[in-house]
PDB file of N, CA and C in Angstrom:
ATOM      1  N   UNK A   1     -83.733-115.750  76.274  1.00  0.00           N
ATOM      2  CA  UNK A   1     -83.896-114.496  75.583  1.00  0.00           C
ATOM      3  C   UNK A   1     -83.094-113.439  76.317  1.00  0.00           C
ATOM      4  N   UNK A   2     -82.527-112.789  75.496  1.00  0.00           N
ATOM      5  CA  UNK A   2     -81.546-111.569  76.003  1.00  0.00           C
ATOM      6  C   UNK A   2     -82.062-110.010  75.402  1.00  0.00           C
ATOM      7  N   UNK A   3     -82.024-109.219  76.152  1.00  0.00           N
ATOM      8  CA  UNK A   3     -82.072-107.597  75.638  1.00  0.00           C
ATOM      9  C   UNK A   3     -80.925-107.282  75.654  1.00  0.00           C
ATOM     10  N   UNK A   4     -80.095-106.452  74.248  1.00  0.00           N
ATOM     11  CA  UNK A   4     -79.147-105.767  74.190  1.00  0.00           C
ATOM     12  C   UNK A   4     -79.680-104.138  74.710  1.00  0.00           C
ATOM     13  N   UNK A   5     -78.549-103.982  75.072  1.00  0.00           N
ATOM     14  CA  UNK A   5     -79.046-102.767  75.732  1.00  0.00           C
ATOM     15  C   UNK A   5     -78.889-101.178  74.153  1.00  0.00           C
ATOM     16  N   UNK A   6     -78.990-102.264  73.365  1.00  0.00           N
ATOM     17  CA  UNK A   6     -79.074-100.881  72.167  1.00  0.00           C
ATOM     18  C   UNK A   6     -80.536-101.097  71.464  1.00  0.00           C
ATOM     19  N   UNK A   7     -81.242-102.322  72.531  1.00  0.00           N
ATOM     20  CA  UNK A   7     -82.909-102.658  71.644  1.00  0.00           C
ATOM     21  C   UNK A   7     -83.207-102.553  73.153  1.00  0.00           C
ATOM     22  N   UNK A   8     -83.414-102.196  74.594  1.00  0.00           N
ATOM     23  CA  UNK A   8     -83.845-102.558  76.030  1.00  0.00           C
ATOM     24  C   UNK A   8     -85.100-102.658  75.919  1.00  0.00           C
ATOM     25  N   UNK A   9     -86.138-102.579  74.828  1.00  0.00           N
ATOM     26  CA  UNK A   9     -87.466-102.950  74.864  1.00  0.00           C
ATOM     27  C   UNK A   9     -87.884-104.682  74.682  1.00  0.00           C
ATOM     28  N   UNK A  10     -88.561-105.272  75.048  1.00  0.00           N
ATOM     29  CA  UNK A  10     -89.200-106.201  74.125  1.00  0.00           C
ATOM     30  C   UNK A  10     -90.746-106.547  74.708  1.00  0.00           C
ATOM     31  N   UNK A  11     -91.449-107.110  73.821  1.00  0.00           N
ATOM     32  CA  UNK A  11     -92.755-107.806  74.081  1.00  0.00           C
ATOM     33  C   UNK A  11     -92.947-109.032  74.206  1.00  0.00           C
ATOM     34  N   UNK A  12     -94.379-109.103  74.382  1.00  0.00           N
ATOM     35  CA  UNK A  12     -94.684-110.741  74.640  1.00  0.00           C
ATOM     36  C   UNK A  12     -96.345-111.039  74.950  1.00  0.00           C
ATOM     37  N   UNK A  13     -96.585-111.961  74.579  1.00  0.00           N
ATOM     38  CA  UNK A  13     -98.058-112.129  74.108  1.00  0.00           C
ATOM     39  C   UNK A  13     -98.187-113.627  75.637  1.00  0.00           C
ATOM     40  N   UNK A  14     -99.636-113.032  75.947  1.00  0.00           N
ATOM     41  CA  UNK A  14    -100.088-114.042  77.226  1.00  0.00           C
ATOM     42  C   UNK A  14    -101.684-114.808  76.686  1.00  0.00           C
ATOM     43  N   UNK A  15    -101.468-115.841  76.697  1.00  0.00           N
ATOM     44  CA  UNK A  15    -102.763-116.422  76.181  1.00  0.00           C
ATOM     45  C   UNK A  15    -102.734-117.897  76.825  1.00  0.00           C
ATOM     46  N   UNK A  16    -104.193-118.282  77.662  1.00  0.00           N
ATOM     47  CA  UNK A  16    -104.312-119.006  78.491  1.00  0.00           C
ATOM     48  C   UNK A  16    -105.777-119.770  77.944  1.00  0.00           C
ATOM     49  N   UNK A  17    -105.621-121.015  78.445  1.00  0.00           N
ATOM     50  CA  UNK A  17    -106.770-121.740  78.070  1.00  0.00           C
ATOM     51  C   UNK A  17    -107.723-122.370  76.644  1.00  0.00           C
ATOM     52  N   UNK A  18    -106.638-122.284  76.096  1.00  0.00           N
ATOM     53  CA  UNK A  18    -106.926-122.174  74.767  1.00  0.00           C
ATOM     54  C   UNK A  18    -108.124-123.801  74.213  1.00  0.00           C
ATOM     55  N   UNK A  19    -107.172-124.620  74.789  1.00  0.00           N
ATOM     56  CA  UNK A  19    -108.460-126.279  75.019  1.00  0.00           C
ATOM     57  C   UNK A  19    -108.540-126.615  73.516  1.00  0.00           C
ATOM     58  N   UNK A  20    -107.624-126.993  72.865  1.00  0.00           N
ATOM     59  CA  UNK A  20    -107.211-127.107  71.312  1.00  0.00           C
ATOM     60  C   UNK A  20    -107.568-128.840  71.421  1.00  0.00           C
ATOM     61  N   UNK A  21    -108.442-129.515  70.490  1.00  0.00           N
ATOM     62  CA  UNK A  21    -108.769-130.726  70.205  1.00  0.00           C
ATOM     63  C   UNK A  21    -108.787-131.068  68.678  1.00  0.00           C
ATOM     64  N   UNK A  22    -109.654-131.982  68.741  1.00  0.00           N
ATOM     65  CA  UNK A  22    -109.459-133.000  67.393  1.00  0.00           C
ATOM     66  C   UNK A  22    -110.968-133.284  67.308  1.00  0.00           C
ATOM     67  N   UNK A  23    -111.351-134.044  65.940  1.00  0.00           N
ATOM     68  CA  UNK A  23    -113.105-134.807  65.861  1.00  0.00           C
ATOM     69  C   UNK A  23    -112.666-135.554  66.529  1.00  0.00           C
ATOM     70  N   UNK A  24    -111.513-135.898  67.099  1.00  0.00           N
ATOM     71  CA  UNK A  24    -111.396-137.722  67.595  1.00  0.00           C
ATOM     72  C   UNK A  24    -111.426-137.329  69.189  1.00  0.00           C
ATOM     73  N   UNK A  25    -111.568-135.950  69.824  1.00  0.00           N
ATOM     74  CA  UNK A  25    -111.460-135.454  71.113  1.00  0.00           C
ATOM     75  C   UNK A  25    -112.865-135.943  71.572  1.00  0.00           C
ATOM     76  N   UNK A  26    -112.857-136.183  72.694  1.00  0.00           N
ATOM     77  CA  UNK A  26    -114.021-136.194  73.607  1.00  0.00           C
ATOM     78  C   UNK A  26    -114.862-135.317  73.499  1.00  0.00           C
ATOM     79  N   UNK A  27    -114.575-133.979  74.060  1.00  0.00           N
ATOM     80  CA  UNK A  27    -115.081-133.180  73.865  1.00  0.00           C
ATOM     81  C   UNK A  27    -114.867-132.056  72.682  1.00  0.00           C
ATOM     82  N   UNK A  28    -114.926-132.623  71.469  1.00  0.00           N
ATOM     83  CA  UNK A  28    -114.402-131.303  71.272  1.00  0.00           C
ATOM     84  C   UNK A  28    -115.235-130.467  70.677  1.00  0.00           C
ATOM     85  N   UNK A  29    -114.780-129.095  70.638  1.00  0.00           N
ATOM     86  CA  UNK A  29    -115.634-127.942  70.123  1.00  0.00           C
ATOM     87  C   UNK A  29    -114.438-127.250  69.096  1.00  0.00           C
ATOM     88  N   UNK A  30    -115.129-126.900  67.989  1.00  0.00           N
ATOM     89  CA  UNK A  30    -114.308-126.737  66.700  1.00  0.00           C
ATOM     90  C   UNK A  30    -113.985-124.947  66.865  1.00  0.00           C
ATOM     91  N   UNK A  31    -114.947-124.304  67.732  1.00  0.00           N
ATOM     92  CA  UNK A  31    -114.712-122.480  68.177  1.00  0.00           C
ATOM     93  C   UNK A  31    -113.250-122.251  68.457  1.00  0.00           C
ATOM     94  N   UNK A  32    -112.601-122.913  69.330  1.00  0.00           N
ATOM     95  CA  UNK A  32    -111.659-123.556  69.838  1.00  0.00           C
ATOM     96  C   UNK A  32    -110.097-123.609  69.321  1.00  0.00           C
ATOM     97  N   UNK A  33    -110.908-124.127  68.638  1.00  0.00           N
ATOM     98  CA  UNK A  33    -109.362-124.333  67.131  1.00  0.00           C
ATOM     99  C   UNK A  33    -109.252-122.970  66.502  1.00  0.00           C
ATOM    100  N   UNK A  34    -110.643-122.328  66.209  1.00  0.00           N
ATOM    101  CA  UNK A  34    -111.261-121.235  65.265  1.00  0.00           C
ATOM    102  C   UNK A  34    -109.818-120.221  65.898  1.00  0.00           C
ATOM    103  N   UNK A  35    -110.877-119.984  67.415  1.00  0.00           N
ATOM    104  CA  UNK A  35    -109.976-118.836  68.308  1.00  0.00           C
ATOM    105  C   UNK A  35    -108.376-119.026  68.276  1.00  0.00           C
ATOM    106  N   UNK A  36    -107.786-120.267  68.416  1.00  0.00           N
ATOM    107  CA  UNK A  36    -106.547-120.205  68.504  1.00  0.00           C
ATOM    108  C   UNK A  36    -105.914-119.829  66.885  1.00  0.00           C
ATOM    109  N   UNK A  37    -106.635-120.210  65.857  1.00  0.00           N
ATOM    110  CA  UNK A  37    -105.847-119.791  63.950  1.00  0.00           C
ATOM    111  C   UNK A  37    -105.994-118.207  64.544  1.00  0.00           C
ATOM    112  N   UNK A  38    -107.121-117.535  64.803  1.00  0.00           N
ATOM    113  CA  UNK A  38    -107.260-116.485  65.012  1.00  0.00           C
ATOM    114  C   UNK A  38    -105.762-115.533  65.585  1.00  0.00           C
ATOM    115  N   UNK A  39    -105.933-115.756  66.999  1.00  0.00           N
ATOM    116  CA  UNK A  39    -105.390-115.004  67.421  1.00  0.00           C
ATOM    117  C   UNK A  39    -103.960-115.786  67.087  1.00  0.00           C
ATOM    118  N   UNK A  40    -103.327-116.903  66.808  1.00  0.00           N
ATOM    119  CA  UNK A  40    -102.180-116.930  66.032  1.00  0.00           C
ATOM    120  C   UNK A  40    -101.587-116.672  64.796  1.00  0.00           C
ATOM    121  N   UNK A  41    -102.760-115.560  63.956  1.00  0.00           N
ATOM    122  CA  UNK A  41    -102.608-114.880  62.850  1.00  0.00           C
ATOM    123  C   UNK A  41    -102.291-113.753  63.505  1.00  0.00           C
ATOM    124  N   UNK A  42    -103.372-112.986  64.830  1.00  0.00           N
ATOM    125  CA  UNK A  42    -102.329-112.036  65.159  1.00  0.00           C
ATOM    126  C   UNK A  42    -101.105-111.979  66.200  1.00  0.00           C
ATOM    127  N   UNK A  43    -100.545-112.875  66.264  1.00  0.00           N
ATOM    128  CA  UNK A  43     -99.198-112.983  66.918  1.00  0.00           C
ATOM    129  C   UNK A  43     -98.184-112.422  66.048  1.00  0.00           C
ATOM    130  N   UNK A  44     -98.633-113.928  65.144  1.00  0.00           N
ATOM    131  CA  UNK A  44     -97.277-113.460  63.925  1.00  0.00           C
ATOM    132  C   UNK A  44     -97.304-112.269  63.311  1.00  0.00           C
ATOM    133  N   UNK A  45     -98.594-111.555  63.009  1.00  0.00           N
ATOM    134  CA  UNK A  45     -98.660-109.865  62.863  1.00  0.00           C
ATOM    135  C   UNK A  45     -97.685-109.290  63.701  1.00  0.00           C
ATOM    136  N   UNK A  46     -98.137-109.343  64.802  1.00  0.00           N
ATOM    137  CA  UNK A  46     -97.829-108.437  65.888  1.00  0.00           C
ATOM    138  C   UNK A  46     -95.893-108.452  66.188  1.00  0.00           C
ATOM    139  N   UNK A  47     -95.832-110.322  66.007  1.00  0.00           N
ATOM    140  CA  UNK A  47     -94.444-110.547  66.131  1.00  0.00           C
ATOM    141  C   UNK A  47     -93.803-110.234  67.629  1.00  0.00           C
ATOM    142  N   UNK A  48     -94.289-110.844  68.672  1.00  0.00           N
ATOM    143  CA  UNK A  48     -93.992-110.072  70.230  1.00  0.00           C
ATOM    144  C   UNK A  48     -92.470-111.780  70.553  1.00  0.00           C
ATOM    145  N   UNK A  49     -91.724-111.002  70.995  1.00  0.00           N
ATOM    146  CA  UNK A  49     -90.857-111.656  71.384  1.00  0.00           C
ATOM    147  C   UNK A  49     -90.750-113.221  72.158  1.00  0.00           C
ATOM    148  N   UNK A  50     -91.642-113.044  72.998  1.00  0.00           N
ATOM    149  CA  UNK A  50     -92.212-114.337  73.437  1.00  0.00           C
ATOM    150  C   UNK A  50     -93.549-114.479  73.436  1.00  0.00           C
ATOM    151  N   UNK A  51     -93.963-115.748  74.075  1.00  0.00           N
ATOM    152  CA  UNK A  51     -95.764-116.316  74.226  1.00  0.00           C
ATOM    153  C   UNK A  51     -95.198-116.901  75.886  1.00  0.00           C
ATOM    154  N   UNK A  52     -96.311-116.106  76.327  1.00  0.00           N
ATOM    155  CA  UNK A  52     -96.398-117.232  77.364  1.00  0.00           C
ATOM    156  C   UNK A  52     -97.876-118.102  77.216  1.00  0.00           C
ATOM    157  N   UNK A  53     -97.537-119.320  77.419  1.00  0.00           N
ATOM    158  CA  UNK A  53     -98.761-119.863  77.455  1.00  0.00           C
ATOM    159  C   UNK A  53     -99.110-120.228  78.718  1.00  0.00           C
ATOM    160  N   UNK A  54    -100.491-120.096  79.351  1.00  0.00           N
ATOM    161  CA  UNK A  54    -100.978-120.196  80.803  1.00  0.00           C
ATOM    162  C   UNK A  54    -101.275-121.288  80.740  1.00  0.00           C
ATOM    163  N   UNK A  55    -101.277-122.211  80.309  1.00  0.00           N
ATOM    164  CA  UNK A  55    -101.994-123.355  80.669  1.00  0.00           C
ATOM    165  C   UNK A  55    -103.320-123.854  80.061  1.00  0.00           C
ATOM    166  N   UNK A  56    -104.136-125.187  79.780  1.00  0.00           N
ATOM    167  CA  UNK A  56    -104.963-126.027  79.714  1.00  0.00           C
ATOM    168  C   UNK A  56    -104.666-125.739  77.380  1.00  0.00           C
ATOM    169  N   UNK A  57    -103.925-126.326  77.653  1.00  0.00           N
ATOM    170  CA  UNK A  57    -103.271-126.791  75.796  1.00  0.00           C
ATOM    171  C   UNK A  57    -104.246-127.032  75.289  1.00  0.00           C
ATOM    172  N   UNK A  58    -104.729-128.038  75.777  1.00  0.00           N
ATOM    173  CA  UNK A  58    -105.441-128.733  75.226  1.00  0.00           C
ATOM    174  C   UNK A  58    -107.242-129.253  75.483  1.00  0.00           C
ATOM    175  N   UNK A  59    -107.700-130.079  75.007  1.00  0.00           N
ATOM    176  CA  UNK A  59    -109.419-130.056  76.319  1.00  0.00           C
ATOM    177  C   UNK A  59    -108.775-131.669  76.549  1.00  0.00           C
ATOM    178  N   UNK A  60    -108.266-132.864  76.093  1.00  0.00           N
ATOM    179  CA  UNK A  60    -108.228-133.711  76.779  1.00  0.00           C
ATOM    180  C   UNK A  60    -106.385-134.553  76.201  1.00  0.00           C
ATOM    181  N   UNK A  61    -105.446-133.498  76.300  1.00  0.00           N
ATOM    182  CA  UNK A  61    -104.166-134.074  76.236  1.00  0.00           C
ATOM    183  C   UNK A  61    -103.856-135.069  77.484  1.00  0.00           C
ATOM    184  N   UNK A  62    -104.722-134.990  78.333  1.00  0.00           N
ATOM    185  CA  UNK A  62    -104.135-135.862  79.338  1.00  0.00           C
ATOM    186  C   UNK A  62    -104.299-137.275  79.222  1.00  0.00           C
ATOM    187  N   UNK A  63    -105.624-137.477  78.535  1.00  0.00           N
ATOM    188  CA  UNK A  63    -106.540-138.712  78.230  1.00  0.00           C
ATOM    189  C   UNK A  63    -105.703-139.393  76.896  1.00  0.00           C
ATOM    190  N   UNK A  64    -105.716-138.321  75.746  1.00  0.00           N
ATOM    191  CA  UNK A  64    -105.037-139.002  74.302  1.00  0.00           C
ATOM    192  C   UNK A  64    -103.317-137.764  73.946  1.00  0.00           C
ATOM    193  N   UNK A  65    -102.492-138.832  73.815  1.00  0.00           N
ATOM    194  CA  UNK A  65    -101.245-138.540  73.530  1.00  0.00           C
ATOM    195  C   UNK A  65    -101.064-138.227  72.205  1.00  0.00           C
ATOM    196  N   UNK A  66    -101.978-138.227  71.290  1.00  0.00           N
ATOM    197  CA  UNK A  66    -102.106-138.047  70.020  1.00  0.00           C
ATOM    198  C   UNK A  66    -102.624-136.396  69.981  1.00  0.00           C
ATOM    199  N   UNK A  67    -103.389-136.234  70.543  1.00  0.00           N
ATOM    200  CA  UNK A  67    -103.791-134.566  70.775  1.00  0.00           C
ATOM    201  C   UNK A  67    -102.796-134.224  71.511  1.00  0.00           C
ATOM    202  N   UNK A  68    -101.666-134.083  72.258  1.00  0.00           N
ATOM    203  CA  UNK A  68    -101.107-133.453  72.834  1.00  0.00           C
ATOM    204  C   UNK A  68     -99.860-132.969  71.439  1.00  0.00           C
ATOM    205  N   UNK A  69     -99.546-134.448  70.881  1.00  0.00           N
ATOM    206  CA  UNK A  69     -98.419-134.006  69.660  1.00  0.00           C
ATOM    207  C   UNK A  69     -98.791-133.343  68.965  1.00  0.00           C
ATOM    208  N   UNK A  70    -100.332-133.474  68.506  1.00  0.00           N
ATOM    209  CA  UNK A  70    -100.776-132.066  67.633  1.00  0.00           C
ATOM    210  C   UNK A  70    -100.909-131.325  67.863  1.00  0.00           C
ATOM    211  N   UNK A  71    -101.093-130.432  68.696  1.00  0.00           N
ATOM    212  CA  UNK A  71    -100.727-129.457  69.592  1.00  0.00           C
ATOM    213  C   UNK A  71     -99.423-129.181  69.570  1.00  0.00           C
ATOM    214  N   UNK A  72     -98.332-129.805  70.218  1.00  0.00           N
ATOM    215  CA  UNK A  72     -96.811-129.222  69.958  1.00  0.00           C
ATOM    216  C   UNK A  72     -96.294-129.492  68.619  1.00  0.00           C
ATOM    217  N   UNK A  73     -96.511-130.164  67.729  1.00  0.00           N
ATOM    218  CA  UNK A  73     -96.404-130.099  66.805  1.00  0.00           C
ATOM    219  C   UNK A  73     -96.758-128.611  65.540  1.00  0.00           C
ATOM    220  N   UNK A  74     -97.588-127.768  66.204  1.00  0.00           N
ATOM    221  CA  UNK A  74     -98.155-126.262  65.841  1.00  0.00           C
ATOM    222  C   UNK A  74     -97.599-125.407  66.772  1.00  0.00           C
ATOM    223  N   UNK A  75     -97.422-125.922  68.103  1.00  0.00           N
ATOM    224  CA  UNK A  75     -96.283-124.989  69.141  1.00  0.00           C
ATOM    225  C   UNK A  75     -94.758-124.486  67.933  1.00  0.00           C
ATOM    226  N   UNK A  76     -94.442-125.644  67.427  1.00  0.00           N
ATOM    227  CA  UNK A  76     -92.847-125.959  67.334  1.00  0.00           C
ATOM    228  C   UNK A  76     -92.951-124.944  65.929  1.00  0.00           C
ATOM    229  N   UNK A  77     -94.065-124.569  65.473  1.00  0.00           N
ATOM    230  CA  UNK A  77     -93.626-124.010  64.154  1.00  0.00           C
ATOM    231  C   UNK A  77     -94.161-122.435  64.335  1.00  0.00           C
ATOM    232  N   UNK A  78     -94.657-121.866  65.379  1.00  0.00           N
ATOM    233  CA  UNK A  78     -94.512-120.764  66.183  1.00  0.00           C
ATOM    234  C   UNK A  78     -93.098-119.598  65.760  1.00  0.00           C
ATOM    235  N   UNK A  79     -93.302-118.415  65.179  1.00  0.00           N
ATOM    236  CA  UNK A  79     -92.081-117.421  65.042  1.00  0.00           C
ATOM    237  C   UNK A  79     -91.294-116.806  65.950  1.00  0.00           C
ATOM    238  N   UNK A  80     -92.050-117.488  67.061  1.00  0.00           N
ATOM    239  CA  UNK A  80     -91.419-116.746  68.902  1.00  0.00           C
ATOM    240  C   UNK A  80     -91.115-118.150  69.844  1.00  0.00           C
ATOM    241  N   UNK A  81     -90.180-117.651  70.722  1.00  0.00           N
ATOM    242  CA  UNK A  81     -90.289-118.813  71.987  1.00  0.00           C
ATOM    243  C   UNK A  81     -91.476-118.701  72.635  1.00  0.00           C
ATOM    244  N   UNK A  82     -91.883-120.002  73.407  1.00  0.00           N
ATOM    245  CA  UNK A  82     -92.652-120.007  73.685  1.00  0.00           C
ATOM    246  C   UNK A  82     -92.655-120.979  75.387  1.00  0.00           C
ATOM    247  N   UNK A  83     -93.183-120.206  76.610  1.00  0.00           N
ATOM    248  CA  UNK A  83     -92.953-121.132  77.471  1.00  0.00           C
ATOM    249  C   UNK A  83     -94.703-121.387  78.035  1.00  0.00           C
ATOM    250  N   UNK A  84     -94.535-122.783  78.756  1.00  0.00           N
ATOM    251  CA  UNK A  84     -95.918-123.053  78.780  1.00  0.00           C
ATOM    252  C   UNK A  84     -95.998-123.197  80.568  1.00  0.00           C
ATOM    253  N   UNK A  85     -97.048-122.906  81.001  1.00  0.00           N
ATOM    254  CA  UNK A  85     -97.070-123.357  82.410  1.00  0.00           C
ATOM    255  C   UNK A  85     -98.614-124.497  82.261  1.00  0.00           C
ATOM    256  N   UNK A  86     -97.884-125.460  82.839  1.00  0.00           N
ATOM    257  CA  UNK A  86     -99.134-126.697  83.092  1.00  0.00           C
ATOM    258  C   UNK A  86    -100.613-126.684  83.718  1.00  0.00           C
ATOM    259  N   UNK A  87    -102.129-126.830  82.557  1.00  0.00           N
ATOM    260  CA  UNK A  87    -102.858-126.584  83.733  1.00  0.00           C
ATOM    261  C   UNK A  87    -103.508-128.017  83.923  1.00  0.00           C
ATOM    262  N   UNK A  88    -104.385-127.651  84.650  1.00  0.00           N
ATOM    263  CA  UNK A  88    -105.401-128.852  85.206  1.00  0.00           C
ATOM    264  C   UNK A  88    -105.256-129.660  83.938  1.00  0.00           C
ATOM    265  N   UNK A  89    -105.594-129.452  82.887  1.00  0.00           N
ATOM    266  CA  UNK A  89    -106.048-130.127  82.161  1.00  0.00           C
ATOM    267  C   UNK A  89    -104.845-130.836  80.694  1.00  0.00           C
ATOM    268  N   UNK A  90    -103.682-130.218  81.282  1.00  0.00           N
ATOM    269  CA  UNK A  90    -101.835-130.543  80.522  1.00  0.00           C
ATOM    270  C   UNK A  90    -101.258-131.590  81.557  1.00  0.00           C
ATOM    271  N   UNK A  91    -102.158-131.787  82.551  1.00  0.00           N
ATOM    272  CA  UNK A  91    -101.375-133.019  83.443  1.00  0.00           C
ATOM    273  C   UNK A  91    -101.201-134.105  83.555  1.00  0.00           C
ATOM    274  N   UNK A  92     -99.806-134.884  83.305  1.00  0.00           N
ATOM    275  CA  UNK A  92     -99.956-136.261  82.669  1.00  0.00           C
ATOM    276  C   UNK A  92     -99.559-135.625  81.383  1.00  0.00           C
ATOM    277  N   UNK A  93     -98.912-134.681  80.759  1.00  0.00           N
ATOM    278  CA  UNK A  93     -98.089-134.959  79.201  1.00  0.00           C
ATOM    279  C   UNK A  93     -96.622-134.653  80.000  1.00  0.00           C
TER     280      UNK A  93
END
């Protein structure tokens, strides 16, 4: 990402822990999913230049490789870049 210096502003949205699963997840809790449609209705509102994502994608991407693609599979169709930092629980994708 570049700033021209005739736009030198930009934004960017920080959201961490999000723990996105499946019925087929171990654990999963459906709030989860709720919170992330949520606040990725207001991204694309908001429209902020990047996402950073903090970490833990998912509640058990490490365990099933099938929850991790569904997960980037909803990353990839995102209106912003997006960079992720790995947590406890993204280790092993």
């Amino acid at each position: 990402m570049s700033v021209s210096p005739d736009n030198a502003s930009w934004s960017f949205a920080h959201i961490t822990d999000i723990h996105l699963g499946s019925e087929k997840s171990y654990r999963f809790d459906p709030s989860r999913n709720a919170n992330w449609a949520t606040a990725r209705k207001q991204m694309e509102a908001f429209r902020p230049d990047l996402l950073l994502m903090g970490g833990d994608v998912t509640r058990d991407g490490d365990t099933h490789e099938w929850e991790y693609q569904m997960v980037n599979d909803d990353f990839a169709s995102l209106p912003m870049p997006m960079f992720t930092i790995l947590g406890n629980q993204d280790v092993g994708n």
